[in-house]
PDB file of N, CA and C in Angstrom:
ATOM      1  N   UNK A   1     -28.152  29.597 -12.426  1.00  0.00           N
ATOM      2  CA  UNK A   1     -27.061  29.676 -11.494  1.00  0.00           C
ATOM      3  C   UNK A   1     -27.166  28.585 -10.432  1.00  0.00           C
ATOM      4  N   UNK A   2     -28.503  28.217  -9.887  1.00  0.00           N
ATOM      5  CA  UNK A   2     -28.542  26.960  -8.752  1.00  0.00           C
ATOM      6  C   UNK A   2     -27.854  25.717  -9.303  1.00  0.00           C
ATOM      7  N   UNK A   3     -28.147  25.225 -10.735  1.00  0.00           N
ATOM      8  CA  UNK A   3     -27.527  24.320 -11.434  1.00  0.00           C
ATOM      9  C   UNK A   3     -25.924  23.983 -10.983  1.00  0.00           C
ATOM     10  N   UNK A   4     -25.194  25.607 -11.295  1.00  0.00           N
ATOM     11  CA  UNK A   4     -23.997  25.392 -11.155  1.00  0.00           C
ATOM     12  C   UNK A   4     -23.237  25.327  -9.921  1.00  0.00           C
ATOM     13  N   UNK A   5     -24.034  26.040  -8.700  1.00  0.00           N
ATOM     14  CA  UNK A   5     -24.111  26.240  -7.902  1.00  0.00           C
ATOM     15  C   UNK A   5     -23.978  24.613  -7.400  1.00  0.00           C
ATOM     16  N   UNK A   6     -25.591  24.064  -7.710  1.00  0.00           N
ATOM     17  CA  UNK A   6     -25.434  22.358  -7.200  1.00  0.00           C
ATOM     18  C   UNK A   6     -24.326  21.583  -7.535  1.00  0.00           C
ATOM     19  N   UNK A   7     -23.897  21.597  -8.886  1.00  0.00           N
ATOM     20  CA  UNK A   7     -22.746  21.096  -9.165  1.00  0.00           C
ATOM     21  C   UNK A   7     -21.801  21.361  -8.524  1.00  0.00           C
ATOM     22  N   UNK A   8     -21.152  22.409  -8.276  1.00  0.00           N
ATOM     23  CA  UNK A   8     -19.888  22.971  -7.137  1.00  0.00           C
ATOM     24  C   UNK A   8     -20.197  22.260  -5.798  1.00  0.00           C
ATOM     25  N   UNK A   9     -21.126  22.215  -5.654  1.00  0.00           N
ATOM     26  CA  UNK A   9     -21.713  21.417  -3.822  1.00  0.00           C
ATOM     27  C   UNK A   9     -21.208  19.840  -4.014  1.00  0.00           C
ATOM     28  N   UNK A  10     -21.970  19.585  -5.108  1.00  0.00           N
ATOM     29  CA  UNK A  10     -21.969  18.281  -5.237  1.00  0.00           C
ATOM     30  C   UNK A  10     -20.160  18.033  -5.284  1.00  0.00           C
ATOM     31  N   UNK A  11     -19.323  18.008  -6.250  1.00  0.00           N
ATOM     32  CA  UNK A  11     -18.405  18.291  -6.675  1.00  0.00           C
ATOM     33  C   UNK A  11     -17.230  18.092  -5.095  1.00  0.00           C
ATOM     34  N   UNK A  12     -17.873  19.310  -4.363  1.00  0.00           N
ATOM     35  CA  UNK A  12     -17.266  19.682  -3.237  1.00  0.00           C
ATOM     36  C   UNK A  12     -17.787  18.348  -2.134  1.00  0.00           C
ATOM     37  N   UNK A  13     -18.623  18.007  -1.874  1.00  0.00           N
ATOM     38  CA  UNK A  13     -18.838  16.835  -1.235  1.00  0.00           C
ATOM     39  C   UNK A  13     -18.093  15.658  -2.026  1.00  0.00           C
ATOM     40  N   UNK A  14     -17.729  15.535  -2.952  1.00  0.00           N
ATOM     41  CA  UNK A  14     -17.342  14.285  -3.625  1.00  0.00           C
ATOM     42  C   UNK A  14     -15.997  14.612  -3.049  1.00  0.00           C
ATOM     43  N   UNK A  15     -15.316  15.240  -3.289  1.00  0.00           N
ATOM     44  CA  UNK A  15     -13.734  15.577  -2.778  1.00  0.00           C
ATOM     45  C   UNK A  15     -13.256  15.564  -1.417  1.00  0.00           C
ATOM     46  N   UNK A  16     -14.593  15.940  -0.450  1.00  0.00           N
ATOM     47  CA  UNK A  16     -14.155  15.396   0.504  1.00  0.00           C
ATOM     48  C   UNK A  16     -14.605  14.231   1.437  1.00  0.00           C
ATOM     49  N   UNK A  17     -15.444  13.561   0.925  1.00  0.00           N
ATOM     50  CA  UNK A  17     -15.811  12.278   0.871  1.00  0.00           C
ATOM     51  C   UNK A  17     -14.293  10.997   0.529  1.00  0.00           C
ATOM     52  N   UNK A  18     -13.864  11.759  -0.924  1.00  0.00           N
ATOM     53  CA  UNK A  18     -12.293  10.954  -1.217  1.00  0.00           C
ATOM     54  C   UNK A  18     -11.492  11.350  -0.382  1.00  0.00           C
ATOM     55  N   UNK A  19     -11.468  12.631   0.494  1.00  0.00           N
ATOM     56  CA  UNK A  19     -10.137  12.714   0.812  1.00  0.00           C
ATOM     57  C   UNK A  19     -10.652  11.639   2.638  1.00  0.00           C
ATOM     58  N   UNK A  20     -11.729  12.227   3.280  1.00  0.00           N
ATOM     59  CA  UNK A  20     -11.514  11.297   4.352  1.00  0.00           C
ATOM     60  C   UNK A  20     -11.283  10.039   4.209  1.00  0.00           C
ATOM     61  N   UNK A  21     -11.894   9.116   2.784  1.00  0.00           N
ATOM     62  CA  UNK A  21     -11.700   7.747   2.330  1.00  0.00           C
ATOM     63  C   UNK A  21     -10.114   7.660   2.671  1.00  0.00           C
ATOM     64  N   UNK A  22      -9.837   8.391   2.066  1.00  0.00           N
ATOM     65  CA  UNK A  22      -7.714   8.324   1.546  1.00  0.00           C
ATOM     66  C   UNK A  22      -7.212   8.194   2.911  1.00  0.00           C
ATOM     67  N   UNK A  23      -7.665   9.277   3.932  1.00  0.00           N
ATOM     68  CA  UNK A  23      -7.288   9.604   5.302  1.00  0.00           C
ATOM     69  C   UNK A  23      -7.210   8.389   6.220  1.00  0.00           C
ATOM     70  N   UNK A  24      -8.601   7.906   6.140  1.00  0.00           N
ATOM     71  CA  UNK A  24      -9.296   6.212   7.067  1.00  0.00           C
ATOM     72  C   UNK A  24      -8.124   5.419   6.270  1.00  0.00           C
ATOM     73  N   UNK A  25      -7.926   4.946   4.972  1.00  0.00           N
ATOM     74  CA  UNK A  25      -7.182   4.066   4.390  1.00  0.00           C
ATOM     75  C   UNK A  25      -5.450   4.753   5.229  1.00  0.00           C
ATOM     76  N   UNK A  26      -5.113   5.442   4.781  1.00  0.00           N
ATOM     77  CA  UNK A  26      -3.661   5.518   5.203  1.00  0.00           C
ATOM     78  C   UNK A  26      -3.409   5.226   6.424  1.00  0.00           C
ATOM     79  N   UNK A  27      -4.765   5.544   7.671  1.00  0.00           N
ATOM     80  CA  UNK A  27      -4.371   5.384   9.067  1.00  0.00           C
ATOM     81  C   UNK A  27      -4.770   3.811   8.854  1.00  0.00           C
ATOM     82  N   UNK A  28      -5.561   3.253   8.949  1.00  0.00           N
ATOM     83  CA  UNK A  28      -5.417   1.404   8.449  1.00  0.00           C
ATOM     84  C   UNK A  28      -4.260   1.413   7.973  1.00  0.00           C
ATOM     85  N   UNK A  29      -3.656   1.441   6.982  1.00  0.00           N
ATOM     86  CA  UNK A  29      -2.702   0.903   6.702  1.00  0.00           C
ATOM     87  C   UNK A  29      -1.631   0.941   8.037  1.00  0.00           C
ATOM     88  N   UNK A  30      -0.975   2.069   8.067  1.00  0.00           N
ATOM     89  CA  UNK A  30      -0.583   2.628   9.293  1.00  0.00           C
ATOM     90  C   UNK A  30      -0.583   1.616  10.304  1.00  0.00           C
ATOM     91  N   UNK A  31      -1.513   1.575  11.161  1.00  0.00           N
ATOM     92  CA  UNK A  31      -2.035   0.538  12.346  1.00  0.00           C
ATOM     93  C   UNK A  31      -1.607  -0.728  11.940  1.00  0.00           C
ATOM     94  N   UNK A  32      -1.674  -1.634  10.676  1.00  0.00           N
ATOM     95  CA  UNK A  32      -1.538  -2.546   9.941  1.00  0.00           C
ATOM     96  C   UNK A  32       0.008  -3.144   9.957  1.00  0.00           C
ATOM     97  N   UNK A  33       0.412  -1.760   9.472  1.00  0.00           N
ATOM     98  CA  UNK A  33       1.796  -1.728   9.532  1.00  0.00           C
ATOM     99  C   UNK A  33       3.091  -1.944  10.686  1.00  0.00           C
ATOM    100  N   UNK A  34       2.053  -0.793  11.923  1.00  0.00           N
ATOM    101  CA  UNK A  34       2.489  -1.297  13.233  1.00  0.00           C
ATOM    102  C   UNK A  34       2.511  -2.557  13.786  1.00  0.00           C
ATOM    103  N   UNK A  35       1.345  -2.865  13.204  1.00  0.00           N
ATOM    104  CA  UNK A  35       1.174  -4.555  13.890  1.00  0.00           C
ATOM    105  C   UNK A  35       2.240  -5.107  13.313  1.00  0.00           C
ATOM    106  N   UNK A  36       2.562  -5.556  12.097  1.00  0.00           N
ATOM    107  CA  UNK A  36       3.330  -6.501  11.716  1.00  0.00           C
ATOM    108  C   UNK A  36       4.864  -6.068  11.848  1.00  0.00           C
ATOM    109  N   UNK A  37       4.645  -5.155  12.369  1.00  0.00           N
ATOM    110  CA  UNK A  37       6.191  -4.139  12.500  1.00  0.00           C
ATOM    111  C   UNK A  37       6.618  -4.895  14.344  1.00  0.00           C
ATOM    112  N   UNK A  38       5.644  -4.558  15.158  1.00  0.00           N
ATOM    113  CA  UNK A  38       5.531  -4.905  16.194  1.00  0.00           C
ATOM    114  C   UNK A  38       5.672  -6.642  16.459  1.00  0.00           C
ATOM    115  N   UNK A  39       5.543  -7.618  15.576  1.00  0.00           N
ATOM    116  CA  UNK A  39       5.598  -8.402  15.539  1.00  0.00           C
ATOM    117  C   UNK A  39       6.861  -9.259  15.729  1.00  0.00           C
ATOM    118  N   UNK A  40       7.623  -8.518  14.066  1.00  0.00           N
ATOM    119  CA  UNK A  40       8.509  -8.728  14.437  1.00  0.00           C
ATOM    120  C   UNK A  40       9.663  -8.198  15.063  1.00  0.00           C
ATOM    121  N   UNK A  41       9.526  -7.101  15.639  1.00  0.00           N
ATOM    122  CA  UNK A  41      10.168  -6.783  16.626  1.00  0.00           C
ATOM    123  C   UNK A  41      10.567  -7.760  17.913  1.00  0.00           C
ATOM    124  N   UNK A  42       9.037  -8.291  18.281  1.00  0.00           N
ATOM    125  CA  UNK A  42       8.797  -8.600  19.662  1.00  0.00           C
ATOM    126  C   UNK A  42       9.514 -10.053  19.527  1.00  0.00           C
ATOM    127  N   UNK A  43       9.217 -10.637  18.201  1.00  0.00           N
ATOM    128  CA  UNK A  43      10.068 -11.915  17.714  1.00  0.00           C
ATOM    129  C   UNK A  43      11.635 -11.982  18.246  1.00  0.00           C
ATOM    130  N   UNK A  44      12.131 -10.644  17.652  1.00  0.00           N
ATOM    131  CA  UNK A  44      13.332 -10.305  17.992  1.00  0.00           C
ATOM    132  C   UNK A  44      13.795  -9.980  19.473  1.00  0.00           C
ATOM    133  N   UNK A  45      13.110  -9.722  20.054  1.00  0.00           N
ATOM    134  CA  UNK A  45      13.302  -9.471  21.006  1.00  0.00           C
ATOM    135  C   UNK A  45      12.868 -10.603  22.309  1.00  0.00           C
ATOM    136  N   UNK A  46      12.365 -11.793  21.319  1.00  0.00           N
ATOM    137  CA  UNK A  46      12.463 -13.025  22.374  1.00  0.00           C
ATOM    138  C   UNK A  46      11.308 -12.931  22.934  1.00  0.00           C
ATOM    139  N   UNK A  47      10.168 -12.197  23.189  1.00  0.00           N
ATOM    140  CA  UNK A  47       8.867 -12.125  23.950  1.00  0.00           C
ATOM    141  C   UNK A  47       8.294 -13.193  23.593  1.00  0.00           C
ATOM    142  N   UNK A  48       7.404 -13.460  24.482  1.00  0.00           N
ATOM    143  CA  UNK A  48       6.029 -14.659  24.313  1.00  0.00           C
ATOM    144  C   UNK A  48       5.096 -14.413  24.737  1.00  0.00           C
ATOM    145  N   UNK A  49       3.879 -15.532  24.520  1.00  0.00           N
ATOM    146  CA  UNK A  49       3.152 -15.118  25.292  1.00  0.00           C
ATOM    147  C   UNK A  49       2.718 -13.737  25.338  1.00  0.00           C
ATOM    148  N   UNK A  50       1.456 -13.585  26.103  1.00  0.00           N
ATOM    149  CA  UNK A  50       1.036 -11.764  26.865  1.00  0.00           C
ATOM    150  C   UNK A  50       2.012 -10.878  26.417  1.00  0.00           C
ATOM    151  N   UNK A  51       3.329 -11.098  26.531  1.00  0.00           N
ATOM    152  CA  UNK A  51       4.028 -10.129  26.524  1.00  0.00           C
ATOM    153  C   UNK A  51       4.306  -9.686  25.048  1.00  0.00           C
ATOM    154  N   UNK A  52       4.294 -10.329  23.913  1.00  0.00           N
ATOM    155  CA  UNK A  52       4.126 -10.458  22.349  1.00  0.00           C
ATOM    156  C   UNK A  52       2.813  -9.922  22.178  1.00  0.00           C
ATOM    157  N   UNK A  53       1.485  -9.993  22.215  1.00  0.00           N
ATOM    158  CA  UNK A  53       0.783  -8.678  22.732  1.00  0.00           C
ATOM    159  C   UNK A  53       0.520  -7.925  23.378  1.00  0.00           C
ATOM    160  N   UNK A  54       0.775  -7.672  24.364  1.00  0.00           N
ATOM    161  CA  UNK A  54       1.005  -6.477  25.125  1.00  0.00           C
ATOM    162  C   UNK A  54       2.198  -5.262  24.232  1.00  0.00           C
ATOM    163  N   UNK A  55       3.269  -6.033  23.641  1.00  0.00           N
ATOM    164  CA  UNK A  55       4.294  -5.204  22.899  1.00  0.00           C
ATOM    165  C   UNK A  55       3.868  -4.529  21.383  1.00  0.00           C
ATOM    166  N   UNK A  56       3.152  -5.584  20.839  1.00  0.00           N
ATOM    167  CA  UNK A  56       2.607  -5.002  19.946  1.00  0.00           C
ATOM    168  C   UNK A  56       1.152  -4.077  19.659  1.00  0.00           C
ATOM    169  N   UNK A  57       0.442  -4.188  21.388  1.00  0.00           N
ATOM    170  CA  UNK A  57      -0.749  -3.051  21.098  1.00  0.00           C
ATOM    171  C   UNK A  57       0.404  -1.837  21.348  1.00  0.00           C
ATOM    172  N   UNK A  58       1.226  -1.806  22.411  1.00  0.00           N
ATOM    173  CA  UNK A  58       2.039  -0.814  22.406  1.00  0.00           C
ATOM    174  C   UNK A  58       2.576  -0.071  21.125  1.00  0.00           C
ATOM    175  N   UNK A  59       3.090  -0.874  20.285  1.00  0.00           N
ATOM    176  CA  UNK A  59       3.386  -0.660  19.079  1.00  0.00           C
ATOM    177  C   UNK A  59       2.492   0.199  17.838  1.00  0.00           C
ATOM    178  N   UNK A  60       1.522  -0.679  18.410  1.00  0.00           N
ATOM    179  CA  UNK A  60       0.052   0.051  17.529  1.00  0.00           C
ATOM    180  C   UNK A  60      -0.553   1.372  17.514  1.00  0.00           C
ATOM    181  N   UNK A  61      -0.341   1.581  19.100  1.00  0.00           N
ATOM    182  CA  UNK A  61      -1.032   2.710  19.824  1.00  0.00           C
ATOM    183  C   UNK A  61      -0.663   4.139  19.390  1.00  0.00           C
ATOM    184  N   UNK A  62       1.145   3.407  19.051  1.00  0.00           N
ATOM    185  CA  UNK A  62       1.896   5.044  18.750  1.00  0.00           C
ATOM    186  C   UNK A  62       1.685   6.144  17.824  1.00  0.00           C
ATOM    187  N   UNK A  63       1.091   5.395  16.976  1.00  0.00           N
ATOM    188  CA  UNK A  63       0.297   5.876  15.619  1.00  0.00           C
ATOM    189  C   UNK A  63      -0.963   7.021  16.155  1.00  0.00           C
ATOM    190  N   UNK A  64      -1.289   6.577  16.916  1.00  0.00           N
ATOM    191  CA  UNK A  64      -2.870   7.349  17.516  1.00  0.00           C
ATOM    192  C   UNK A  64      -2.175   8.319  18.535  1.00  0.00           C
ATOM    193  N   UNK A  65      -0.830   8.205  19.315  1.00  0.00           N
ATOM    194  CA  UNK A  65      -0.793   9.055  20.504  1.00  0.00           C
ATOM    195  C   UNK A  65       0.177  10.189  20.308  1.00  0.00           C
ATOM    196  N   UNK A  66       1.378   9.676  18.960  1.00  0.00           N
ATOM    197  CA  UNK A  66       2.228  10.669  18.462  1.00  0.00           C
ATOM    198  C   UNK A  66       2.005  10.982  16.666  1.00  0.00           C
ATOM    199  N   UNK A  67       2.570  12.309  16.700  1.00  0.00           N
ATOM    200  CA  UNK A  67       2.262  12.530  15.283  1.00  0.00           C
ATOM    201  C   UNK A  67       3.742  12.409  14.184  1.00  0.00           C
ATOM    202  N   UNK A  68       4.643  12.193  14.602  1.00  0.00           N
ATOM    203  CA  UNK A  68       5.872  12.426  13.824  1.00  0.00           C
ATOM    204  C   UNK A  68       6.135  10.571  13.287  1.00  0.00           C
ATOM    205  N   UNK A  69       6.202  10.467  12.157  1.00  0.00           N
ATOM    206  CA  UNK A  69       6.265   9.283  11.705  1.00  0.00           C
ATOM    207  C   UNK A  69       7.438   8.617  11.971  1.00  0.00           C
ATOM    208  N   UNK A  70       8.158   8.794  12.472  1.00  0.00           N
ATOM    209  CA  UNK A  70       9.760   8.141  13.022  1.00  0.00           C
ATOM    210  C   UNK A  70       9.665   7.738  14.394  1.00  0.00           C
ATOM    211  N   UNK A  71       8.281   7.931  15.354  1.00  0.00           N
ATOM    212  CA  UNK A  71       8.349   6.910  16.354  1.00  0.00           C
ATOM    213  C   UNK A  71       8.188   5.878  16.682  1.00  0.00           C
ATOM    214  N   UNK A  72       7.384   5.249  15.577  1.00  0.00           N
ATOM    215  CA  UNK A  72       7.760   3.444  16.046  1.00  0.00           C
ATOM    216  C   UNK A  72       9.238   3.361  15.525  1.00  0.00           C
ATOM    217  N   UNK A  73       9.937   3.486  14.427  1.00  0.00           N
ATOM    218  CA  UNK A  73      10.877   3.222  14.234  1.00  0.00           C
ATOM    219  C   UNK A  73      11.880   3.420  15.366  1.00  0.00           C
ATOM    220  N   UNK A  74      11.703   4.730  15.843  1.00  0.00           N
ATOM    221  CA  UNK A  74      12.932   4.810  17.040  1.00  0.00           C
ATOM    222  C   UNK A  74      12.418   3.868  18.389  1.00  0.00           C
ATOM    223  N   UNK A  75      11.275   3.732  18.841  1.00  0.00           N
ATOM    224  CA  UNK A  75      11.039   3.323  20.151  1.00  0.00           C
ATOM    225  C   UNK A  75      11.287   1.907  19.977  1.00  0.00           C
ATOM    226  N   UNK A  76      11.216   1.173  18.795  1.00  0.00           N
ATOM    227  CA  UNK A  76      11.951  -0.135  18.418  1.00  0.00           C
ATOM    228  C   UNK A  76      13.253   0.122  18.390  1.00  0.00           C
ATOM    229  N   UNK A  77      14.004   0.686  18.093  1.00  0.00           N
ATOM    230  CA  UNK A  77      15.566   0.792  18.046  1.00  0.00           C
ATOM    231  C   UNK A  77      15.577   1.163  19.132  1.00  0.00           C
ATOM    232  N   UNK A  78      15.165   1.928  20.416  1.00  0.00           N
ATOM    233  CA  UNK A  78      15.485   1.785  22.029  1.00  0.00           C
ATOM    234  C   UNK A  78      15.428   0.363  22.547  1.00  0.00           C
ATOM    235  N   UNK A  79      14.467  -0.076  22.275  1.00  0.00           N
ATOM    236  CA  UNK A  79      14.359  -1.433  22.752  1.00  0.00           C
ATOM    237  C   UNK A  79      15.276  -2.226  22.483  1.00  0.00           C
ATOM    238  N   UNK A  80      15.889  -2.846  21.042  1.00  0.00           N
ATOM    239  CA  UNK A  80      16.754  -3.216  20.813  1.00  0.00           C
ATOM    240  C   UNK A  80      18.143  -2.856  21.498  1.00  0.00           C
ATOM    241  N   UNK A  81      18.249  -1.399  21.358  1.00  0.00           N
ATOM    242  CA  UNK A  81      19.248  -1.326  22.365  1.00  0.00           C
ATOM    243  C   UNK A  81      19.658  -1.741  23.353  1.00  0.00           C
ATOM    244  N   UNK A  82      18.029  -1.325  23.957  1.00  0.00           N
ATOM    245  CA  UNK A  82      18.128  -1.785  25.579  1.00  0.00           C
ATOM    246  C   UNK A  82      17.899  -3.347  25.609  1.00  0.00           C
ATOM    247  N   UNK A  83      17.515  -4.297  24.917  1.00  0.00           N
ATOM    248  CA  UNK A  83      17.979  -5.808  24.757  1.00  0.00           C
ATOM    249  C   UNK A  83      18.746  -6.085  24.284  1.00  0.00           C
ATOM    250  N   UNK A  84      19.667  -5.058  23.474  1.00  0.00           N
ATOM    251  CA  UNK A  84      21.333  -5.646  22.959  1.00  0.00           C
ATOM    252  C   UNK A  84      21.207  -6.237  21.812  1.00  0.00           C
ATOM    253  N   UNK A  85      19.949  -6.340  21.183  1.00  0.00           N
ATOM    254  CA  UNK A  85      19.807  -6.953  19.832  1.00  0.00           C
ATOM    255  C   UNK A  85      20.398  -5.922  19.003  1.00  0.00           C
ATOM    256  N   UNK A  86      21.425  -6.501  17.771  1.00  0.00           N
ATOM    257  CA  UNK A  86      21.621  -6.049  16.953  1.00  0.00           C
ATOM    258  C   UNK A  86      21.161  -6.087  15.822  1.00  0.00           C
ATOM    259  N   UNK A  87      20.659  -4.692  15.251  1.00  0.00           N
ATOM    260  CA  UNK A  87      20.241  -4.060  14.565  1.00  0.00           C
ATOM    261  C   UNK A  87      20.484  -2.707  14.141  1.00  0.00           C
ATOM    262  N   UNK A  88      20.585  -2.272  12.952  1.00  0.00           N
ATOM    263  CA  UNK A  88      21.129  -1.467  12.147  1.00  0.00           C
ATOM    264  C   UNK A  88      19.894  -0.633  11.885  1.00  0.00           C
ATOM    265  N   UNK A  89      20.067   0.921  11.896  1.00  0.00           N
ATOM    266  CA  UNK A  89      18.576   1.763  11.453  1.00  0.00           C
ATOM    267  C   UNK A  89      18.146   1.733  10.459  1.00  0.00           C
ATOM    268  N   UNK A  90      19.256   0.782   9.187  1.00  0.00           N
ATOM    269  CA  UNK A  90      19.036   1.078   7.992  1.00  0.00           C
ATOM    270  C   UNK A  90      18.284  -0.072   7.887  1.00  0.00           C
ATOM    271  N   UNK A  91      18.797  -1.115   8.602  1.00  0.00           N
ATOM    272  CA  UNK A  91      17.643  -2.793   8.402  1.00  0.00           C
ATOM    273  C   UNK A  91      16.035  -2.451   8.925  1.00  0.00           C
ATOM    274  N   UNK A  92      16.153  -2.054   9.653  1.00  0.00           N
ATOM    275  CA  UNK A  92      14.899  -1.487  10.573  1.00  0.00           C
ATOM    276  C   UNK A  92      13.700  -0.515   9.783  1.00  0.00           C
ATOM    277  N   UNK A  93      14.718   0.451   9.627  1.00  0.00           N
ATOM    278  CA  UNK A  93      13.859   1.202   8.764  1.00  0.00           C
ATOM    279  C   UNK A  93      13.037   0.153   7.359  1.00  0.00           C
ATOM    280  N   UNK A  94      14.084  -0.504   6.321  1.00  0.00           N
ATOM    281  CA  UNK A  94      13.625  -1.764   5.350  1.00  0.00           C
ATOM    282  C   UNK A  94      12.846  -2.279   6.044  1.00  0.00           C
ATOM    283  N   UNK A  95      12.643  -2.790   7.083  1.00  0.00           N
ATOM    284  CA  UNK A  95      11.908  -3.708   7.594  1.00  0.00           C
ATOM    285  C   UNK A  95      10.120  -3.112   7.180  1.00  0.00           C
ATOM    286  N   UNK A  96      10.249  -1.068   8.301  1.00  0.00           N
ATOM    287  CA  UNK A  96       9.307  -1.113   8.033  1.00  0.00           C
ATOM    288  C   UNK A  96       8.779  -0.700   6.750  1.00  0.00           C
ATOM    289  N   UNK A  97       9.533  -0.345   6.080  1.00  0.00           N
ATOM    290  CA  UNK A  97       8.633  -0.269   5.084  1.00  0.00           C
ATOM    291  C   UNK A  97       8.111  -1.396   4.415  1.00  0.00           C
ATOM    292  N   UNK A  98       9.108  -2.630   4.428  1.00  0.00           N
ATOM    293  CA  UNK A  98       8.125  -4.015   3.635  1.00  0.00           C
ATOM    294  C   UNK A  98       7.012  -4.030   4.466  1.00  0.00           C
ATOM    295  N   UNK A  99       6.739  -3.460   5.790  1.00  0.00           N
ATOM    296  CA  UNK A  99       5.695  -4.023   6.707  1.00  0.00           C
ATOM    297  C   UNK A  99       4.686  -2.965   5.997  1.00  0.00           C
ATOM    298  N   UNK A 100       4.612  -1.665   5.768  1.00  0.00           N
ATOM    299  CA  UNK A 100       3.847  -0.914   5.064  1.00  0.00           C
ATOM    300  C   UNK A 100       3.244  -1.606   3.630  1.00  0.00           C
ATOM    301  N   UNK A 101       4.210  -2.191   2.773  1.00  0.00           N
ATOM    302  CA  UNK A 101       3.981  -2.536   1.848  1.00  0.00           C
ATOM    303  C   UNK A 101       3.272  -3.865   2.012  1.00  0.00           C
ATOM    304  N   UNK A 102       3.459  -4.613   2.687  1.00  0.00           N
ATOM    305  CA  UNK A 102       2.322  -5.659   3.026  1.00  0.00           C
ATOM    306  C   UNK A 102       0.883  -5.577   3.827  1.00  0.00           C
ATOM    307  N   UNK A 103       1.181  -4.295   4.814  1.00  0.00           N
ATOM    308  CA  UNK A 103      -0.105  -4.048   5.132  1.00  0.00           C
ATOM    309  C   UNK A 103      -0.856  -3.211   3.905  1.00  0.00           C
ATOM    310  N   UNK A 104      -0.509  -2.467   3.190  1.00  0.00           N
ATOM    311  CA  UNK A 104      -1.441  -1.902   2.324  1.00  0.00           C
ATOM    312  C   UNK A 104      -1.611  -3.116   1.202  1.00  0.00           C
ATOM    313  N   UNK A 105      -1.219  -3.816   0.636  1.00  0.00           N
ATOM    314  CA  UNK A 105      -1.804  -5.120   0.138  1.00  0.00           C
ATOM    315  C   UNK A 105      -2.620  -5.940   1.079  1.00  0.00           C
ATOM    316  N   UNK A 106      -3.095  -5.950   2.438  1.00  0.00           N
ATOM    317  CA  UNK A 106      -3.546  -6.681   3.007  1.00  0.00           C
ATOM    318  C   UNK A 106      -5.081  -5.473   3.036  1.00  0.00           C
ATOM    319  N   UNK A 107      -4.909  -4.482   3.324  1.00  0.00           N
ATOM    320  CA  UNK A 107      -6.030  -3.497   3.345  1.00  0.00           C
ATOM    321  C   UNK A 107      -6.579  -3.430   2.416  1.00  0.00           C
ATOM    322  N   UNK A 108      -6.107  -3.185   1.557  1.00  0.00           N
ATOM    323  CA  UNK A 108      -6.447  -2.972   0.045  1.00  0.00           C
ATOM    324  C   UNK A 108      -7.176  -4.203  -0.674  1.00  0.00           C
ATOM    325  N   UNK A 109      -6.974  -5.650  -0.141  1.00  0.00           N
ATOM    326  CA  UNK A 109      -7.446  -6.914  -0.687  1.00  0.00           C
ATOM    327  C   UNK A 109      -8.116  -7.024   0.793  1.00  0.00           C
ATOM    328  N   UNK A 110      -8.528  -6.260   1.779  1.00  0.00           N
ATOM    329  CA  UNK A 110      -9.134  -6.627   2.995  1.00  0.00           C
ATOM    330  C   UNK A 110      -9.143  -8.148   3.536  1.00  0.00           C
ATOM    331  N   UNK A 111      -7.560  -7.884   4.112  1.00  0.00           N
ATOM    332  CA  UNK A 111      -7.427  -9.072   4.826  1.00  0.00           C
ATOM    333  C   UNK A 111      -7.543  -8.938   6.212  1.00  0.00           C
ATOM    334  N   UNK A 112      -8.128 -10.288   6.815  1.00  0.00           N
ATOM    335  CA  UNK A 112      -7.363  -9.561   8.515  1.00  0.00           C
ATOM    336  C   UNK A 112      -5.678 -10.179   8.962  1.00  0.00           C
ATOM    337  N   UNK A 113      -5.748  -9.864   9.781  1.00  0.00           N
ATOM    338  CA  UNK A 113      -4.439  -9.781  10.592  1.00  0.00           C
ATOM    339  C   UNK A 113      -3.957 -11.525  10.645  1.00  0.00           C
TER     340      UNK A 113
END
């Protein structure tokens, strides 16, 4: 019975060993995503300089301070608003997801920024 017993342990450590792996990878990506999301936002929005990072740790942060996945998307579409840039939720939204899809090719082939 210890045999099977070890096996179930073992087994059970392996699973959650993958799942925090999966967990760390999705929030990288995530963060990854913000950045280059934040990027070009801040592009759009004409920043330079300090203020092109400063906008995009902002950007970054939201990931770590809220849990509902639609707040970078909206707190970029306030901004825009409130700079009058036009933009559509449906471009925005595309946007981020190519930015997802390039940060998880950049994680995944461990690139930096």
């Amino acid at each position: 019975m210890s045999n099977s017993v070890n096996g179930f342990s073992r087994r059970e450590q392996a699973f959650e060993a993958k799942y925090l792996h999966d967990e760390e990878l999705h929030f990288r990506i995530k963060v990854r995503r913000n950045h280059l999301f934040g990027l070009w936002a801040a592009h759009l929005l004409e920043y330079s300089g300090d203020k092109v990072e400063h906008y995009v740790e902002e950007i970054m942060m939201i990931e770590t301070q809220k849990s509902h996945h639609e707040d970078v998307l909206h707190k970029v579409l306030m901004d825009f608003q409130a700079a009058k840039v036009e933009m559509s939720e449906h471009r925005a939204r595309k946007k981020l997801a190519k930015c997802w899809e390039i940060a998880q090719k950049m994680i995944i082939n461990d690139e930096e920024f």
